[in-house]
Protein backbone atom coordinates (compact mmCIF):
# COMPACT_ATOMS: atom_id res chain seq x y z
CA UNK A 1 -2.89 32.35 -17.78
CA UNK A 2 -4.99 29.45 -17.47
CA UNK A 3 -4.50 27.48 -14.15
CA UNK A 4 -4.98 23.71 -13.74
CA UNK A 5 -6.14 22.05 -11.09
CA UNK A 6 -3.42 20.05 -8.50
CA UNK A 7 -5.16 16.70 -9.44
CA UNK A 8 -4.40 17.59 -13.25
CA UNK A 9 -1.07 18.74 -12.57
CA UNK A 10 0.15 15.56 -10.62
CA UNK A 11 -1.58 13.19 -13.67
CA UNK A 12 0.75 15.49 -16.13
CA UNK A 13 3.89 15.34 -14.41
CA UNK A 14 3.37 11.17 -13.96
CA UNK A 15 2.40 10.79 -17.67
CA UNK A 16 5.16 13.23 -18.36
CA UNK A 17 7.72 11.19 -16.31
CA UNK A 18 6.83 7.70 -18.15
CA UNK A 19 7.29 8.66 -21.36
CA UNK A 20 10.50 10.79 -20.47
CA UNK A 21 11.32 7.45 -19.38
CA UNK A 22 10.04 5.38 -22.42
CA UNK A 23 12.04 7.41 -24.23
CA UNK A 24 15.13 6.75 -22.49
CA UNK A 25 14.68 3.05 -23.09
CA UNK A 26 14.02 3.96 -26.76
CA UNK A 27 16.89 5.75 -27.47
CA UNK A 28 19.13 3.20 -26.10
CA UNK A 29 17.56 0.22 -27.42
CA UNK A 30 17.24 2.07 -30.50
CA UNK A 31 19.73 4.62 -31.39
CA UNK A 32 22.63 3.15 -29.13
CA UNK A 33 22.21 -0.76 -29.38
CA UNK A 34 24.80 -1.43 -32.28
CA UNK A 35 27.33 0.99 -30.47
CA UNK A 36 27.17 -0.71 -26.89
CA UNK A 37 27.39 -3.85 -28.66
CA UNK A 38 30.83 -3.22 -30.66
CA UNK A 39 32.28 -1.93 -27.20
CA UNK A 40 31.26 -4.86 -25.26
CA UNK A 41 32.92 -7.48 -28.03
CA UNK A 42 35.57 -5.66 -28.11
CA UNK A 43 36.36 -5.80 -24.39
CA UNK A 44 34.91 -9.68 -24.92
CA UNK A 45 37.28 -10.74 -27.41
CA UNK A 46 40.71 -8.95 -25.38
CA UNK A 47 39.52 -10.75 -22.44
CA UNK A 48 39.45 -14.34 -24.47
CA UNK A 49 42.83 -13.62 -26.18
CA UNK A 50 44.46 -12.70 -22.16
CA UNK A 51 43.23 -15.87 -21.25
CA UNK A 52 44.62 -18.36 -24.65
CA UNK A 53 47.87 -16.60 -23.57
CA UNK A 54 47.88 -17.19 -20.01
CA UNK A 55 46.97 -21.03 -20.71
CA UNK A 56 48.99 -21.79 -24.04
CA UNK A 57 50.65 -24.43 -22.62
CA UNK A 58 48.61 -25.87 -20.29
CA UNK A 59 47.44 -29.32 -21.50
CA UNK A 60 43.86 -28.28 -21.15
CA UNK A 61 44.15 -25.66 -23.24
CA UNK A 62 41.62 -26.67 -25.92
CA UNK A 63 38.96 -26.97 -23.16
CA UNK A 64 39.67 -23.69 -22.10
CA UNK A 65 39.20 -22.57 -25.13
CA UNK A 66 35.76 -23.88 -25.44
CA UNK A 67 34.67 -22.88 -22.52
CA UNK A 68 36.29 -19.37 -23.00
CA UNK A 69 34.18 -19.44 -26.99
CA UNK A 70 30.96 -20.69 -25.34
CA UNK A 71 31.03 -17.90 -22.10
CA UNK A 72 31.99 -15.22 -24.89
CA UNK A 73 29.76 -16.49 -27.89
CA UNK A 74 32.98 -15.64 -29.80
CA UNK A 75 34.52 -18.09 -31.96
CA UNK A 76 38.10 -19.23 -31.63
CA UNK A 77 40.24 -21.05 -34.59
CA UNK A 78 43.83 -21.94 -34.00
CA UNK A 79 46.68 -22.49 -37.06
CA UNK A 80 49.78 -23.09 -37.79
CA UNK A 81 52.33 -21.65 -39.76
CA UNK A 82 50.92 -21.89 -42.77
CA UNK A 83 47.55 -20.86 -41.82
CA UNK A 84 45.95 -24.26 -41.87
CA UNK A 85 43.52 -25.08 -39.01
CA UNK A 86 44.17 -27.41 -35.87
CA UNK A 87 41.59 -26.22 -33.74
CA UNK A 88 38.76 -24.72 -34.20
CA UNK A 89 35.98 -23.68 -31.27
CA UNK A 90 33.13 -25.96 -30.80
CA UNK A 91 30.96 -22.47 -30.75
CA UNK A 92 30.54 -21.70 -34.42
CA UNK A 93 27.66 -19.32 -34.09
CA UNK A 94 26.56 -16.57 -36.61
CA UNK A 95 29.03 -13.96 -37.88
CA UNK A 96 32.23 -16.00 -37.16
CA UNK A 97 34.39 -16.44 -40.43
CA UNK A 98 34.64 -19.50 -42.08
CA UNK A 99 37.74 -21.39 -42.77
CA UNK A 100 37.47 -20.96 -46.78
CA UNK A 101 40.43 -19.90 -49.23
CA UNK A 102 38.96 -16.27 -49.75
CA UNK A 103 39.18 -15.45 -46.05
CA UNK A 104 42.84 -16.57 -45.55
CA UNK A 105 44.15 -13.47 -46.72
CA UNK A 106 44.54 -12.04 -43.04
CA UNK A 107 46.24 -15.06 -41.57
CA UNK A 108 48.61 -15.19 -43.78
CA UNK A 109 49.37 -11.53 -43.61
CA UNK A 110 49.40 -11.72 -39.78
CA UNK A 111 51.35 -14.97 -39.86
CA UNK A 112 54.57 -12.91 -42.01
CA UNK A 113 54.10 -9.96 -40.10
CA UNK A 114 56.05 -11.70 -37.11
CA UNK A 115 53.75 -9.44 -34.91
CA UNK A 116 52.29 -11.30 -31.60
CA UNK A 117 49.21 -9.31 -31.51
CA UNK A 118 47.01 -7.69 -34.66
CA UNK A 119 43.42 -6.61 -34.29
CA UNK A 120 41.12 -6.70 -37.83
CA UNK A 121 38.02 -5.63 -38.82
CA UNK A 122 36.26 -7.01 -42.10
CA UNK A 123 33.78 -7.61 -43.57
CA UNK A 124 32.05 -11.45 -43.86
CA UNK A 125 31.02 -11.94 -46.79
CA UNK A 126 29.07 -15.29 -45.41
CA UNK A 127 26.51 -12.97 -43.69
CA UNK A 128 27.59 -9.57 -44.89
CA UNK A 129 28.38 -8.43 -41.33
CA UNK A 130 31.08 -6.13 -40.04
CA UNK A 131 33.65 -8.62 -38.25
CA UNK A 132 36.18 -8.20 -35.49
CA UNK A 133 39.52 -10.57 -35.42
CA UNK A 134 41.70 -10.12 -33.19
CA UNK A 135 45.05 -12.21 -33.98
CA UNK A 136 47.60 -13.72 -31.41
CA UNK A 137 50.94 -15.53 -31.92
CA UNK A 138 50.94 -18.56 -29.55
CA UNK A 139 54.15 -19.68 -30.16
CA UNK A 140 56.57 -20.20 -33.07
CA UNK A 141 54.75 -22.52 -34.79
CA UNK A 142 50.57 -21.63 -33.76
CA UNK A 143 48.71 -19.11 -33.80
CA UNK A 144 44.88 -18.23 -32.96
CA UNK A 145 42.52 -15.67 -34.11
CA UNK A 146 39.19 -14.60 -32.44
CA UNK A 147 36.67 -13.26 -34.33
CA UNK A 148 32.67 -12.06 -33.46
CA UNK A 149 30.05 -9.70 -35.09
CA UNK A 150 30.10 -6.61 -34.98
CA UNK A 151 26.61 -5.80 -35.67
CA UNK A 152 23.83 -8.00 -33.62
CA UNK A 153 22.58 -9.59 -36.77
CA UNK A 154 20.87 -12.70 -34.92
CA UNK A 155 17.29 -12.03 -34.40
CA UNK A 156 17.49 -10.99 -30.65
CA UNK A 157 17.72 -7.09 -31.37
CA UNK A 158 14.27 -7.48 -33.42
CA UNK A 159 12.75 -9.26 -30.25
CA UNK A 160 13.85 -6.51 -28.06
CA UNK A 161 12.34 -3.86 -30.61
CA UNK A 162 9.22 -5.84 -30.53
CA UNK A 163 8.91 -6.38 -26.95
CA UNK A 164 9.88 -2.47 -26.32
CA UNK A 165 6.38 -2.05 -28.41
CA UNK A 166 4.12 -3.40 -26.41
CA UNK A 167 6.42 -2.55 -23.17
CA UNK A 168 5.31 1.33 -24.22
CA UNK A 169 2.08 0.49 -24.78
CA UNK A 170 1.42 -0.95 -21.38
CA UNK A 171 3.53 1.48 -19.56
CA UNK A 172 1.57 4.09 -20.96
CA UNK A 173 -1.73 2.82 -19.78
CA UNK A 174 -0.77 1.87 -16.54
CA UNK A 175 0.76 5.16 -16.34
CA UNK A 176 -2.64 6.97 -16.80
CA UNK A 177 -4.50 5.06 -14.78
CA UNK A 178 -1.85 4.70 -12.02
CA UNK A 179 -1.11 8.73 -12.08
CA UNK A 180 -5.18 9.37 -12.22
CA UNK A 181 -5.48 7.44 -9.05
CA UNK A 182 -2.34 8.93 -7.22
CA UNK A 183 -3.35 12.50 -8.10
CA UNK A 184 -6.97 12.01 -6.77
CA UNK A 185 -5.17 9.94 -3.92
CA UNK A 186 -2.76 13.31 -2.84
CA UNK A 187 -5.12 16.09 -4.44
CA UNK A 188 -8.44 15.35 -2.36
CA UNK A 189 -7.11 16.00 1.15
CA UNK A 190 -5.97 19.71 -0.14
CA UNK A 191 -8.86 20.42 -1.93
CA UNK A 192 -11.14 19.61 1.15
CA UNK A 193 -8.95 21.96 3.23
CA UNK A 194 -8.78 24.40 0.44
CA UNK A 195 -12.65 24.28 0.92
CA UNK A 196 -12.88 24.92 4.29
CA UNK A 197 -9.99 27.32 4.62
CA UNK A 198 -12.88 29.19 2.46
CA UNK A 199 -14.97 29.09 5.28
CA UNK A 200 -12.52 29.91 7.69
CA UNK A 201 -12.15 33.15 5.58
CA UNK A 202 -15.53 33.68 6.39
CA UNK A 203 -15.42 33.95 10.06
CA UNK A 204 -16.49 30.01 10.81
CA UNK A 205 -14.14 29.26 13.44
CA UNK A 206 -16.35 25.98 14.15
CA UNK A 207 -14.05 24.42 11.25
CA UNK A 208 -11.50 21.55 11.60
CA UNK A 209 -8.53 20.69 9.44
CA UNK A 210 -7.31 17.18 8.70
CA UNK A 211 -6.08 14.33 6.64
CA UNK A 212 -6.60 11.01 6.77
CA UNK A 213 -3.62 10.09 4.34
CA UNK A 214 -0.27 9.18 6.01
CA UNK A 215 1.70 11.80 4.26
CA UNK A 216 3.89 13.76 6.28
CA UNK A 217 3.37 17.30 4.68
CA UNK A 218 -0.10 16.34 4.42
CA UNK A 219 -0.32 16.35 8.10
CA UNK A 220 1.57 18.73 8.85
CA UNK A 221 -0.21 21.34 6.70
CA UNK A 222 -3.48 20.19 8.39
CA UNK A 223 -1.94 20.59 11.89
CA UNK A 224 -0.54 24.39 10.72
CA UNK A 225 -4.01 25.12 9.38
CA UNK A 226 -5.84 24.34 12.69
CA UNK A 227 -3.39 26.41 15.02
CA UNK A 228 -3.76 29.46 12.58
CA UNK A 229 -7.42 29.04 12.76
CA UNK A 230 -7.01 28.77 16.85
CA UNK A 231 -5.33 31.78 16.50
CA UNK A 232 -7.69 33.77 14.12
CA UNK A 233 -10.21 32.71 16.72
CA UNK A 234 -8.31 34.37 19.49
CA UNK A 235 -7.54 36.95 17.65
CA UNK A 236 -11.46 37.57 16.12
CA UNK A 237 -12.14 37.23 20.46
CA UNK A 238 -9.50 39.86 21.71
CA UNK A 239 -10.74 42.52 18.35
CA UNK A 240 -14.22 42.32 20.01
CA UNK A 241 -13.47 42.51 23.38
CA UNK A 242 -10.76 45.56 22.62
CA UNK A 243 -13.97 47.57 20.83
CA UNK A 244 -15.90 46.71 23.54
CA UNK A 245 -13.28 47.53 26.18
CA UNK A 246 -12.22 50.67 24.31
CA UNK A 247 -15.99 51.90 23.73
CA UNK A 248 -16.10 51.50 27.31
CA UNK A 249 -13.74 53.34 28.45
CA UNK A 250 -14.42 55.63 26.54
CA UNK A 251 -18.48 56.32 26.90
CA UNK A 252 -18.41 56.38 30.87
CA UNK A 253 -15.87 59.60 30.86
CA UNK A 254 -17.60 61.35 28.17
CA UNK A 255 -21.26 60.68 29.41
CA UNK A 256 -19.69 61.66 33.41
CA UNK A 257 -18.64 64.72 31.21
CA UNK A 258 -22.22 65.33 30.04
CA UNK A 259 -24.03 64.93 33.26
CA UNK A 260 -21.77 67.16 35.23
CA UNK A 261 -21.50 69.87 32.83
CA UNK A 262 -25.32 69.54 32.59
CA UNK A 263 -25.77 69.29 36.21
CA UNK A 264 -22.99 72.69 36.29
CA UNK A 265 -25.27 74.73 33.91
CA UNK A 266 -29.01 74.06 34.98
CA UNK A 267 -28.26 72.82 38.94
CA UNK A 268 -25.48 75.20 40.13
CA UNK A 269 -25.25 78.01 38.20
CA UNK A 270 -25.32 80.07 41.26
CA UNK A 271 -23.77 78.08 43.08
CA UNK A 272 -19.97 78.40 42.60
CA UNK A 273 -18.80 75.72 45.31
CA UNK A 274 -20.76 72.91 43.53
CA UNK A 275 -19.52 74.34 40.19
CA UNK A 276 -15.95 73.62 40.82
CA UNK A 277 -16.86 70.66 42.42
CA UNK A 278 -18.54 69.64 38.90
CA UNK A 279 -15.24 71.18 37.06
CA UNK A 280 -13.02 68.98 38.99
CA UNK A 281 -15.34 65.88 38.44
CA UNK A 282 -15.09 67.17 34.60
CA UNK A 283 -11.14 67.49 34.49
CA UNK A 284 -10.62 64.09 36.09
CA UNK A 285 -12.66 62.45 33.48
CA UNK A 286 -11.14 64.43 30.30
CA UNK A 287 -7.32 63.40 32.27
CA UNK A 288 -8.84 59.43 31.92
CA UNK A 289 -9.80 60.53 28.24
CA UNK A 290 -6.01 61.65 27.74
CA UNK A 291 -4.34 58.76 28.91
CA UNK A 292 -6.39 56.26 26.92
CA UNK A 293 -6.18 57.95 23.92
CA UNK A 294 -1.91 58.85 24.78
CA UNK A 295 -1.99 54.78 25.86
CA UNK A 296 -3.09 53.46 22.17
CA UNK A 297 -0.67 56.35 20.49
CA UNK A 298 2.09 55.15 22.61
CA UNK A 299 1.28 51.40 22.02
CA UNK A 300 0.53 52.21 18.10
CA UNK A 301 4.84 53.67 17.85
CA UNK A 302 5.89 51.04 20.19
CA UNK A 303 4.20 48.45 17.73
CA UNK A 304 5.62 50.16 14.26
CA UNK A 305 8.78 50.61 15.88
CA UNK A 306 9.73 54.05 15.35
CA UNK A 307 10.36 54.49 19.55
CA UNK A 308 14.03 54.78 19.95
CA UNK A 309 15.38 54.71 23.52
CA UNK A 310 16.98 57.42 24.72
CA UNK A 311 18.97 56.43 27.64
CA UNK A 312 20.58 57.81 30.26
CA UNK A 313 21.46 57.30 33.70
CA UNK A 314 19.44 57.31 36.70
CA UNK A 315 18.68 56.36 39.91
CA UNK A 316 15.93 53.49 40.00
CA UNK A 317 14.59 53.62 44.10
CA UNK A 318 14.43 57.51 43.34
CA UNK A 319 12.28 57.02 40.38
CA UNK A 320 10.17 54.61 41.80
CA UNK A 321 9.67 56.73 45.17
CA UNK A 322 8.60 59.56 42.60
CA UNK A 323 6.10 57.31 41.59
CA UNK A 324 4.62 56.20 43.91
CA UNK A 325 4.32 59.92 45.46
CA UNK A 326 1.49 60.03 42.84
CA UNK A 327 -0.66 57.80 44.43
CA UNK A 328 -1.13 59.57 47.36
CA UNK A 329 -4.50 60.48 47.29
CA UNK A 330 -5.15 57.04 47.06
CA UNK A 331 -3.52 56.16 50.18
CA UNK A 332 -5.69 58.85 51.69
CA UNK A 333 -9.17 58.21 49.86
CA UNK A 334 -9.37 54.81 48.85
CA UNK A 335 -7.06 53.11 51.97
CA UNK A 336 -4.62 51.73 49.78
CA UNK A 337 -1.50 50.95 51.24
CA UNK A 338 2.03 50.80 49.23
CA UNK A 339 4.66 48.62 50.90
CA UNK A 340 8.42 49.39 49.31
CA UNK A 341 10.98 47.11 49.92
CA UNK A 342 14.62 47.83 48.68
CA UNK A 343 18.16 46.39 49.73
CA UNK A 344 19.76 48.98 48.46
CA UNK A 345 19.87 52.84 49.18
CA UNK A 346 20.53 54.13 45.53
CA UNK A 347 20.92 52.38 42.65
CA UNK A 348 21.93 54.19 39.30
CA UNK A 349 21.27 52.27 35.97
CA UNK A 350 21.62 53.42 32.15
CA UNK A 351 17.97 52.89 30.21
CA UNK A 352 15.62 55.05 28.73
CA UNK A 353 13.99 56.87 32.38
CA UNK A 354 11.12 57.21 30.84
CA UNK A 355 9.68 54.14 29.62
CA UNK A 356 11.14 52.43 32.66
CA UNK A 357 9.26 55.10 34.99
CA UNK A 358 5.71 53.84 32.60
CA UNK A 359 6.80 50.29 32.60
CA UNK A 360 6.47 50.51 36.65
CA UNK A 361 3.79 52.61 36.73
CA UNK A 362 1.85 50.42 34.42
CA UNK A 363 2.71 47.35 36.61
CA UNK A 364 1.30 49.46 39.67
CA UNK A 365 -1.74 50.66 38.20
CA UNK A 366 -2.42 47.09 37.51
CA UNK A 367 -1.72 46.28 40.58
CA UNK A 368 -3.98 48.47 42.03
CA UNK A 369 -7.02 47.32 39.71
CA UNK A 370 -6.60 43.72 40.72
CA UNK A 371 -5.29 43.65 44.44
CA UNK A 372 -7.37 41.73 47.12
CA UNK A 373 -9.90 43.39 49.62
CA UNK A 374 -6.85 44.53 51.80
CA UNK A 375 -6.39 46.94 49.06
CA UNK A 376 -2.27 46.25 49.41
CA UNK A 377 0.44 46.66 46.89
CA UNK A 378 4.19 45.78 47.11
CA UNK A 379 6.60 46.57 45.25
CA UNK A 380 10.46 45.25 45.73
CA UNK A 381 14.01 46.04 43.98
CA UNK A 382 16.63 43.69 44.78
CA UNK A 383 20.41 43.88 43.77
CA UNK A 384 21.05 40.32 43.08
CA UNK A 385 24.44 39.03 41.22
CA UNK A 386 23.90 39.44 37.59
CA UNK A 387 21.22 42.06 37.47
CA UNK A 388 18.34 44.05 39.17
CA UNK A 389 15.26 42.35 40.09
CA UNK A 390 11.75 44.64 40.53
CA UNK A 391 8.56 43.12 41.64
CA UNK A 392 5.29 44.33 42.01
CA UNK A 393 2.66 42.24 43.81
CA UNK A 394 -0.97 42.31 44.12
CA UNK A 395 -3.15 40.15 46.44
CA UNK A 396 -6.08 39.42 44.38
CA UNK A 397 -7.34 36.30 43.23
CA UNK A 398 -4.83 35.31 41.01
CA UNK A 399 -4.62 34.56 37.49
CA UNK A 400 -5.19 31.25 35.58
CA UNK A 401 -2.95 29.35 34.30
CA UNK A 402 -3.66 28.92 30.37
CA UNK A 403 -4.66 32.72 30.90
CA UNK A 404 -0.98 33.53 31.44
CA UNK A 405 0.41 33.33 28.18
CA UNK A 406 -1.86 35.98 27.33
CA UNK A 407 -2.08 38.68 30.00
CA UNK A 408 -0.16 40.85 27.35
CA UNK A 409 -2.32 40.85 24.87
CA UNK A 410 -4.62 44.27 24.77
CA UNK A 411 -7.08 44.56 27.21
CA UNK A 412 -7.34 40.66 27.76
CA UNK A 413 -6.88 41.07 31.49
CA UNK A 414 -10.85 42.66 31.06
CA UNK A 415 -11.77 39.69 28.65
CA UNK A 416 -15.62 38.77 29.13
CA UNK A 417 -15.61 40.01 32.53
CA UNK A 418 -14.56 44.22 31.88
CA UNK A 419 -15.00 46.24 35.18
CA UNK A 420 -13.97 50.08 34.82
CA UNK A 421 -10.03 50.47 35.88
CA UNK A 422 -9.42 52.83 38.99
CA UNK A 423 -6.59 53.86 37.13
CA UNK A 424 -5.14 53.00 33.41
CA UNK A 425 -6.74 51.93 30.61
CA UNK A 426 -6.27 48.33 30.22
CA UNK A 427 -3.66 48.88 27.88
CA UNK A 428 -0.61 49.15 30.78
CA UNK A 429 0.38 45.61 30.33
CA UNK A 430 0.71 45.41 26.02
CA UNK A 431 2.98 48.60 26.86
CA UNK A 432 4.90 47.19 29.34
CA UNK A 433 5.65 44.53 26.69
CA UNK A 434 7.08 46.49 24.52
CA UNK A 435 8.96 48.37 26.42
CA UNK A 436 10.65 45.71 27.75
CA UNK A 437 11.37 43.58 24.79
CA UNK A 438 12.82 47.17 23.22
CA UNK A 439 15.02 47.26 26.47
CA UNK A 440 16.01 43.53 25.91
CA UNK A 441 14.79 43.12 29.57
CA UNK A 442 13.68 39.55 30.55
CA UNK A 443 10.09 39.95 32.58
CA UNK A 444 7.49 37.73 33.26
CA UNK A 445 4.79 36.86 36.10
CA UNK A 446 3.70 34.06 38.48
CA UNK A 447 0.61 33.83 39.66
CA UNK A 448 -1.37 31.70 42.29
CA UNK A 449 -4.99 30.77 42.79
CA UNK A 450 -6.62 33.68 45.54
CA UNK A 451 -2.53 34.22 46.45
CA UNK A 452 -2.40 37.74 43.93
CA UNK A 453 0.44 37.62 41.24
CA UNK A 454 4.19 38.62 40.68
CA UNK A 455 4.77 40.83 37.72
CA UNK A 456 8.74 41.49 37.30
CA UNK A 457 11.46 42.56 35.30
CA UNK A 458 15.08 42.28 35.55
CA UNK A 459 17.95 45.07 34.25
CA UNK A 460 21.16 43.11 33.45
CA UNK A 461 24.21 44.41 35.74
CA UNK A 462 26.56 43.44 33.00
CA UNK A 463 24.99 46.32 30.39
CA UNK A 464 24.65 48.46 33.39
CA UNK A 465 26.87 51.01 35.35
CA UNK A 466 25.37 50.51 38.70
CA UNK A 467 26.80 52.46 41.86
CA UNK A 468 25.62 51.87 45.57
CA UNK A 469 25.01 54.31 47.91
């Protein structure tokens, strides 16, 4: 199907419009003219007969009736009893019935019909024109008859038909050049962000979107356009630095892999201390290997949601001393030190164990990656009144502000400046999203400049069975 373009569409639907319009006037000039006409002398000539009856005998009468003839273009001839005229209207325009012998015929029949009000319709033979009379009995002795055309046989109908000529004619060229301005006035701005929304396709993220017409949607579209392209371009950033993140992570294990399985088969073959010093080394890198690659599975179902919790109930300071068991040899290699704060002895909440036992050991590990040179982590779970609090603190340098909306996102914690992770895989935090947000769990962190940063969560009370111990 052949398409046009928006500035050819816009000129249709104005031309389209005018003459839908054109013809509107047309068919009412035209068709309905005569038809409007009868109804409005009808309701003309009622009104005029009202007001002769309502003044009869007011000694003014016969300027009313003048002044009623002239405001009504009707005209207005008033008899007596046997049908000769006393007044007659000083309107006498064309179409009224004269006062000759061949038109007395309904006067006299109203006149013996002892009726007080008769409406006729006849034909004039003066002008040949459809007539309307309508006949009223004044008093015994009087009586008056209005009569008008029917048909609008003066020559203001063929003026109107005239002037509706060259009325269409103008309309229709002001329409096409009025619509072939408008169109180019409202198509331009899209079709110059049509063009470089092309570009933007293209990977040029260098591109700005705008309009310099004051049309709302015009604007608005622009302003949309630009904060999708913003995004794209964070986006196209956080793809780049996740391959090179990823690739990282994943080429120092494997080539520490390499050089110690090397280094076990040509440089301690014979010696079988070294050689399980070398398998150790070896293990510890293919465990990195398995939780990066069990991190992006477990982000991959979190993010196509097919995880379904599975809860149950448990006790949260247990869990989290469990945890933090594992770090151990941490405490006793590295000199880190792991400061637990609780206010309560036991506290036993319904969720899913464990995603809640990855969300905090995710939000330790990251803890551990970024803490200051005092190498010190806390971690603190507070009862409060309408749910649990848990905080985990590092005392690094912080992070910055506009960075905080996106901490997150994957691996944007590493962005531009990637060191390797003591533990995780730069994926903990994307997890702990997700987790979270399946839980229905508000979190969030605060963060000051070289003062570390907060990462916490809360567990609602009110969806929780909690007991005390």
């Amino acid at each position: 199907m052949k398409k046009n373009s928006l500035h050819i569409k816009i000129w249709q639907y104005f031309l389209i419009f005018s003459l839908l319009i054109l013809g509107f006037l047309w068919t009412f000039q035209v068709l309905f003219l005569n038809q409007f006409y009868r109804i409005n002398k009808t309701k003309d000539i009622a009104e005029v007969a009202n007001t002769i009856i309502k003044y009869k005998d007011n000694e003014n009468v016969a300027n009313i009736i003048d002044q009623e003839a002239m405001d009504k273009s009707v005209c207005i001839e008033v008899v007596n009893e046997k049908a000769y005229t006393v007044y007659t209207s000083m309107y006498f325009g064309k179409g009224c019935v004269s006062g000759k012998e061949q038109n007395l015929k309904y006067k006299t029949d109203f006149i013996k019909s002892n009726k007080t009000r008769q409406t006729y319709e006849l034909i004039n033979p003066m002008y040949d024109n459809r007539t309307l009379i309508q006949a009223i009995k004044l008093d015994s002795e009087n009586y008056a008859f209005i009569n008008t055309s029917m048909d609008p046989i003066d020559g203001t109908v063929d003026i109107l038909q005239t002037q509706l000529i060259y009325v269409t004619i103008i309309v229709l060229i002001l329409s096409f050049i009025i619509a072939y301005f408008i169109s180019r006035h409202i198509s331009e701005p899209i079709v110059e962000m049509n063009k470089t929304a092309k570009g933007l396709a293209k990977g040029k993220f260098d591109v700005s979107f705008h309009s310099q017409e004051d049309i709302l949607e015009l604007t608005e579209l622009a302003s949309t356009l630009n904060y999708a392209k913003d995004e794209l371009e964070k986006t196209d950033e956080l793809r780049q630095d996740l391959m090179a993140n990823v690739s990282h992570d994943l080429k120092t294990p494997l080539t520490m892999i390499k050089a110690y399985a090397e280094m076990s088969r040509d440089l301690h073959s014979k010696d079988k201390k070294k050689q399980k010093e070398d398998m150790d080394i070896i293990i510890s890198e293919v465990d990195r290997l398995t939780i990066l690659v069990n991190d992006i599975l477990e982000l991959s179902k979190m993010q196509s949601n097919i995880n379904e919790l599975k809860k149950e109930e448990f006790d949260l300071i247990d869990l989290t001393k469990e945890i933090l068991y594992r770090y151990k040899v941490l405490q006793e290699t590295e000199n880190y030190k792991f400061e637990f704060n609780h206010n309560e002895k036991s506290l036993t909440i319904t969720a899913d164990k464990k995603k809640i036992e990855q969300v905090i050991y995710n939000l330790i590990n990251n803890a551990i990656n970024y803490t200051g040179e005092d190498n010190k982590i806390i971690i603190n779970i507070t009862k409060e009144e309408n749910d649990i609090l848990i905080e985990i603190k590092d005392t690094g340098k912080g992070i910055k502000k506009e960075d905080l909306p996106y901490i997150w996102d994957k691996y944007y914690k590493n962005k531009k400046k990637h060191k390797r992770n003591l533990v995780g895989t730069g994926l903990g935090l994307s997890i702990v999203k997700n987790i979270l947000e399946l839980h229905n769990y508000e979190f969030g962190v605060t963060s000051e400049n070289n003062n570390g940063s907060t990462f916490y969560f809360k567990i609602p009370t009110k969806i929780n069975r909690i007991s005390n111990n």
